[in-house]
Protein backbone atom coordinates (compact mmCIF):
# COMPACT_ATOMS: atom_id res chain seq x y z
CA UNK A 1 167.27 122.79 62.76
CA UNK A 2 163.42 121.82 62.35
CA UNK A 3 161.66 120.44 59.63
CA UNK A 4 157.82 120.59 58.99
CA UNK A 5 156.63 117.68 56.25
CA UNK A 6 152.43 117.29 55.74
CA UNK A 7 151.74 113.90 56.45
CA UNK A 8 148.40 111.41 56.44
CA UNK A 9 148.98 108.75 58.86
CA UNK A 10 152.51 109.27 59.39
CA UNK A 11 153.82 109.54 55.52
CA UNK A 12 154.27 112.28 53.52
CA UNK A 13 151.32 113.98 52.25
CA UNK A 14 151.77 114.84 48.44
CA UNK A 15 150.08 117.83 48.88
CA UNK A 16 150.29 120.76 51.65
CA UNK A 17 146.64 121.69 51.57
CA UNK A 18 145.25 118.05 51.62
CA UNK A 19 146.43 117.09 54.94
CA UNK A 20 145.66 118.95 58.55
CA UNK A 21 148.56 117.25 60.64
CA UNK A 22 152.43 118.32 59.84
CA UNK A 23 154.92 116.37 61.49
CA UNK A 24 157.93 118.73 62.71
CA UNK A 25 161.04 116.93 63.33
CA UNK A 26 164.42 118.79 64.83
CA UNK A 27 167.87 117.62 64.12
CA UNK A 28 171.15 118.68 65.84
CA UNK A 29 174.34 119.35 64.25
CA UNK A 30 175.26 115.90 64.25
CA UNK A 31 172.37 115.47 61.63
CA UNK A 32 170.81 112.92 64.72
CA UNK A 33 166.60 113.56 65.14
CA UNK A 34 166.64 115.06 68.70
CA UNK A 35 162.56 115.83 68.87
CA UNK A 36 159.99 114.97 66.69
CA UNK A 37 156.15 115.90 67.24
CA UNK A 38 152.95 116.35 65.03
CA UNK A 39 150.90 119.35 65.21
CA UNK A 40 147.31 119.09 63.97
CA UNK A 41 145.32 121.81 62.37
CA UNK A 42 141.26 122.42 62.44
CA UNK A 43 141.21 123.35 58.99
CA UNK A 44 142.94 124.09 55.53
CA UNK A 45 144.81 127.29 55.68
CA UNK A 46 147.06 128.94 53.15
CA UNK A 47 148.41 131.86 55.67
CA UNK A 48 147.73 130.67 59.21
CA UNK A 49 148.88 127.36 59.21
CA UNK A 50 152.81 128.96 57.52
CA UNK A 51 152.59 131.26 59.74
CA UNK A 52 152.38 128.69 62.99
CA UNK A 53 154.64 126.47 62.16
CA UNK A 54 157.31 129.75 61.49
CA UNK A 55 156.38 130.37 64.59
CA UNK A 56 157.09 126.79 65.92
CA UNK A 57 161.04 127.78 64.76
CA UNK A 58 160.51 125.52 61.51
CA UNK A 59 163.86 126.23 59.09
CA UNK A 60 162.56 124.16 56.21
CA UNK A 61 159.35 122.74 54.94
CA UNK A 62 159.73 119.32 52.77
CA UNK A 63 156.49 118.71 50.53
CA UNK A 64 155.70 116.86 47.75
CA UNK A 65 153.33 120.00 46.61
CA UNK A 66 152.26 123.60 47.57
CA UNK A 67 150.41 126.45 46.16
CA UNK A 68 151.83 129.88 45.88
CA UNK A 69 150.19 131.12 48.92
CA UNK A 70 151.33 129.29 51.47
CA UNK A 71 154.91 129.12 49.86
CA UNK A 72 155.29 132.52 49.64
CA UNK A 73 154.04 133.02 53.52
CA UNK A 74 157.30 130.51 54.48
CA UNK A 75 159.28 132.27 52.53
CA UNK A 76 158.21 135.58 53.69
CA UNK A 77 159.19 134.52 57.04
CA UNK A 78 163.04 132.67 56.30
CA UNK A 79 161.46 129.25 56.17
CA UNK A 80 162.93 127.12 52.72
CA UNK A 81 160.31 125.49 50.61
CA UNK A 82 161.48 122.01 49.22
CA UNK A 83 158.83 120.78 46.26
CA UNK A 84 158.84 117.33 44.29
CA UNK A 85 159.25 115.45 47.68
CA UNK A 86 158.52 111.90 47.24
CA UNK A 87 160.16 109.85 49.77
CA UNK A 88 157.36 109.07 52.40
CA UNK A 89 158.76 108.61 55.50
CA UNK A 90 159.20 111.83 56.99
CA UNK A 91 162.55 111.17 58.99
CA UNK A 92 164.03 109.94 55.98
CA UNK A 93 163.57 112.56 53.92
CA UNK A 94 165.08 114.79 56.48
CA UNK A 95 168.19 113.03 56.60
CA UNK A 96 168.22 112.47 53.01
CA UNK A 97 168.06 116.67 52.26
CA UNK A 98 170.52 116.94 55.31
CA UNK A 99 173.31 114.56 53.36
CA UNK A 100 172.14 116.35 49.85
CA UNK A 101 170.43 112.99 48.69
CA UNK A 102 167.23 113.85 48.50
CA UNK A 103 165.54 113.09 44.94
CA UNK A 104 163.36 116.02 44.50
CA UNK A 105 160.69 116.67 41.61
CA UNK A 106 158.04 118.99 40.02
CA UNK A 107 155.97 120.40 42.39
CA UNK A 108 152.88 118.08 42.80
CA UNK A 109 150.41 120.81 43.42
CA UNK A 110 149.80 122.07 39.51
CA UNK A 111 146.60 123.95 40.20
CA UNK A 112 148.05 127.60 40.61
CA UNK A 113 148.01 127.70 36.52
CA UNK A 114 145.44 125.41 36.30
CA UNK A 115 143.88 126.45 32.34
CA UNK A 116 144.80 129.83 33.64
CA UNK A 117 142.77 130.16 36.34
CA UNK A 118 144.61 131.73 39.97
CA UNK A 119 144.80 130.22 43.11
CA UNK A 120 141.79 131.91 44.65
CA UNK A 121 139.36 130.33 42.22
CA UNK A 122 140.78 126.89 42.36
CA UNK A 123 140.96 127.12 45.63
CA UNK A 124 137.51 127.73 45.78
CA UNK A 125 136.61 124.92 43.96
CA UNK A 126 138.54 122.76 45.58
CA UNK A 127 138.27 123.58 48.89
CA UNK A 128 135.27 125.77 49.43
CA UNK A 129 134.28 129.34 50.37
CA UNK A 130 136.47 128.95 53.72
CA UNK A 131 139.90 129.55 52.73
């Protein structure tokens, strides 16, 4: 099984589109890491960078936060999207979900409703004209 978490120097990143490197760790039946490697990304992206790491075999995605667009790309493509994430080293938390003790939590990333306004003009915002 493989996991993707965002991460900023190693640690959990509380949000997916504030980070560009995603560590992806795989686990064997005997819940034991067996690989573990982090894949870096030029740039922000709410449909390519989903899509990759689907790609990569990734079952489940652990994240503190995510916006709708990249959530509903993983889940489009049979990947599980855990939210509320907060324990910030990344093996951990995989072995934590694996034994069902992982303390989850609202999802972090709040600006989807932000006063109303969608995704798209957040993002904009936030982010800029590229994605």
């Amino acid at each position: 099984m493989k996991f993707a978490i965002p991460v900023i120097n190693g640690l959990l990143s509380s949000h997916w589109g504030q980070t560009s490197e995603f560590m992806i760790i795989e686990v064997n039946n005997s819940k034991q890491v067996v690989g573990k490697e982090t894949m870096v990304v030029p740039t922000h992206d709410c449909h390519g960078t989903p899509l990759a790491l689907a790609k990569k075999g990734v079952n489940v995605v652990l994240a503190g936060g995510m916006g709708m667009g990249p959530r509903s790309v993983f889940e489009g493509n049979g990947v599980e999207v855990v939210l509320g994430v907060s324990e910030s080293d990344p093996e951990k938390a995989v072995i934590q979900y694996l034994e069902h003790q992982l303390e989850i939590g609202d999802n972090v990333c709040h600006h989807d409703d932000e006063a109303n306004r969608g995704h798209g003009e957040w993002h904009q915002q936030h982010h800029g004209d590229n994605n």
